[in-house]
Protein backbone atom coordinates (compact mmCIF):
# COMPACT_ATOMS: atom_id res chain seq x y z
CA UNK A 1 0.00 0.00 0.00
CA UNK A 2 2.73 2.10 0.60
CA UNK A 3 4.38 1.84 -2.66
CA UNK A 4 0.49 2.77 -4.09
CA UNK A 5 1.03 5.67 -2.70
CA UNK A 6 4.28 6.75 -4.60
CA UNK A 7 3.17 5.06 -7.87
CA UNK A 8 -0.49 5.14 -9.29
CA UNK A 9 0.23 2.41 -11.22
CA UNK A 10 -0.12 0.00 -8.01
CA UNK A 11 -3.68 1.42 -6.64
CA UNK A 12 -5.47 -1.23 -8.13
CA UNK A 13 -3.39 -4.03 -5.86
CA UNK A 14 -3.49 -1.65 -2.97
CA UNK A 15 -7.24 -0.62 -3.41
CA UNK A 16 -7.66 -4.90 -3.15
CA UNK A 17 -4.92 -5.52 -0.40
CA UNK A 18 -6.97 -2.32 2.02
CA UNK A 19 -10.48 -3.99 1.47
CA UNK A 20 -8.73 -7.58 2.69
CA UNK A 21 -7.32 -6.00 5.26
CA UNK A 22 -10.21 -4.17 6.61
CA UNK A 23 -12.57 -6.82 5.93
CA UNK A 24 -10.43 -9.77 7.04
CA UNK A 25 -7.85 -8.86 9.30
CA UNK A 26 -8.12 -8.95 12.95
CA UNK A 27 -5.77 -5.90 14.51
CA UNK A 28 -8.25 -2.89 14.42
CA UNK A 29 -5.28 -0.77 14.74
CA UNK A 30 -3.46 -2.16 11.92
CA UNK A 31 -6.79 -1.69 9.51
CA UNK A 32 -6.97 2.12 11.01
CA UNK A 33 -3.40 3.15 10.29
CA UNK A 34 -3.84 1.91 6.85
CA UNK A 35 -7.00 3.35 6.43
CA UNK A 36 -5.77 7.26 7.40
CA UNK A 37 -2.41 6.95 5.89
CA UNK A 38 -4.25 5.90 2.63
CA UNK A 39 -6.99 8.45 3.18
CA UNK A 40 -4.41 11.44 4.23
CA UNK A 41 -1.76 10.82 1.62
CA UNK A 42 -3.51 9.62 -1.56
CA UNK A 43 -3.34 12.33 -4.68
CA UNK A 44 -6.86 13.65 -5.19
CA UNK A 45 -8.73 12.05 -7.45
CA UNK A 46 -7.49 8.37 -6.57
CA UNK A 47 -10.08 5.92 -6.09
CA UNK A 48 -8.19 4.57 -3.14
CA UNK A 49 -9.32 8.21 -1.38
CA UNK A 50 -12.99 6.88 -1.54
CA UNK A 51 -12.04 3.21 -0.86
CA UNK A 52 -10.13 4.46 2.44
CA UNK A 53 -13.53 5.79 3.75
CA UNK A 54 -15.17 2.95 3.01
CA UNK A 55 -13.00 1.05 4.70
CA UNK A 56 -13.19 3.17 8.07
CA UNK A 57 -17.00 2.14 7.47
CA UNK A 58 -15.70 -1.33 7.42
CA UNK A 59 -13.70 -1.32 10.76
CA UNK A 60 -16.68 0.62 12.63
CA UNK A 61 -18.48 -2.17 12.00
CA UNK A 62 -15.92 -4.62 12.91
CA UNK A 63 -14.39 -3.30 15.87
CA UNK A 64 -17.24 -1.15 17.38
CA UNK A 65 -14.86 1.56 17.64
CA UNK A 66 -12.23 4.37 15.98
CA UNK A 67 -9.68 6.09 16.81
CA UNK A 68 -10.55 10.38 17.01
CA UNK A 69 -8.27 10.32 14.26
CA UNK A 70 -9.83 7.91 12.03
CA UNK A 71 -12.84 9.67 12.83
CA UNK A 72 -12.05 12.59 11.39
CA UNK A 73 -10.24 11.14 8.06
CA UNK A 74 -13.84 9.47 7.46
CA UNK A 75 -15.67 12.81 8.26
CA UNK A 76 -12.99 14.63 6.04
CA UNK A 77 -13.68 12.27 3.30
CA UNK A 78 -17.02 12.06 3.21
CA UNK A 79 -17.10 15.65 3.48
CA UNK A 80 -14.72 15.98 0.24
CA UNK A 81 -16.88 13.56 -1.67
CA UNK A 82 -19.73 15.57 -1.31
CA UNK A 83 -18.05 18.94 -2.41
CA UNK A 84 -16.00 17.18 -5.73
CA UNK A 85 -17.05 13.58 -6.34
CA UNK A 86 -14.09 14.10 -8.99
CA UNK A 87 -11.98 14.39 -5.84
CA UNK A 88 -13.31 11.92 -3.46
CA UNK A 89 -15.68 9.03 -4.91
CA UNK A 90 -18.91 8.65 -3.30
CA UNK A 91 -17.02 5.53 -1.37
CA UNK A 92 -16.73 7.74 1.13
CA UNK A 93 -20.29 8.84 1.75
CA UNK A 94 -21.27 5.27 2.28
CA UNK A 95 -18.40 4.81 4.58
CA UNK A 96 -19.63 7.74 6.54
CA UNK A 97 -22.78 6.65 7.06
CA UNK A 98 -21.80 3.36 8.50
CA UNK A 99 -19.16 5.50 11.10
CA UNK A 100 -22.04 7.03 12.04
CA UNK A 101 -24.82 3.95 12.17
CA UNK A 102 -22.16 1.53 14.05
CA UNK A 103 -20.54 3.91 16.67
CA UNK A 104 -23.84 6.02 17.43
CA UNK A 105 -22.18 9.16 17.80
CA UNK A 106 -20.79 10.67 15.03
């Protein structure tokens, strides 16, 4: 994921490799730093910008928690993909929503 990152050419491995991770693997904390360093460094405009929030979505549900941090990547997001959609995909917005349906208080 990291080298996704530096090189667009990898997002597509790295978009696959962060939903297996925050579908399948079991250190919340793991899946969360992945998750904001994905959703704070990506250019904008990658899809792996919308995937990240997603994916916060994804651990909420999982772990019944996130950090204040990955909080606020997944509010940032989602608030980006509503601005430009050509920024952040609409990933994000779905993500969002299931911060705020599985933690109750965002």
């Amino acid at each position: 994921m990291e080298r996704a990152l530096l090189d667009r050419s990898c997002e597509g491995e790295a978009a696959s490799v962060l939903v297996g991770t925050a579908l399948s693997d079991d250190d919340a904390e793991f899946v969360e730093y992945w998750c904001v360093q994905i959703g704070t460094r990506a250019v904008p405009g990658s899809p792996l910008l919308g995937l990240a929030g997603l994916c916060l979505g994804h651990a909420a549900r999982r772990f019944g928690r996130l950090s204040e941090e990955a909080l606020a990547v997944a509010k940032a997001l989602a608030t980006r993909a509503e601005a430009d959609p050509t920024d952040v995909d609409g990933r994000a917005l779905d993500g969002y929503d299931d911060v705020r349906s599985f933690l109750h208080r965002w």
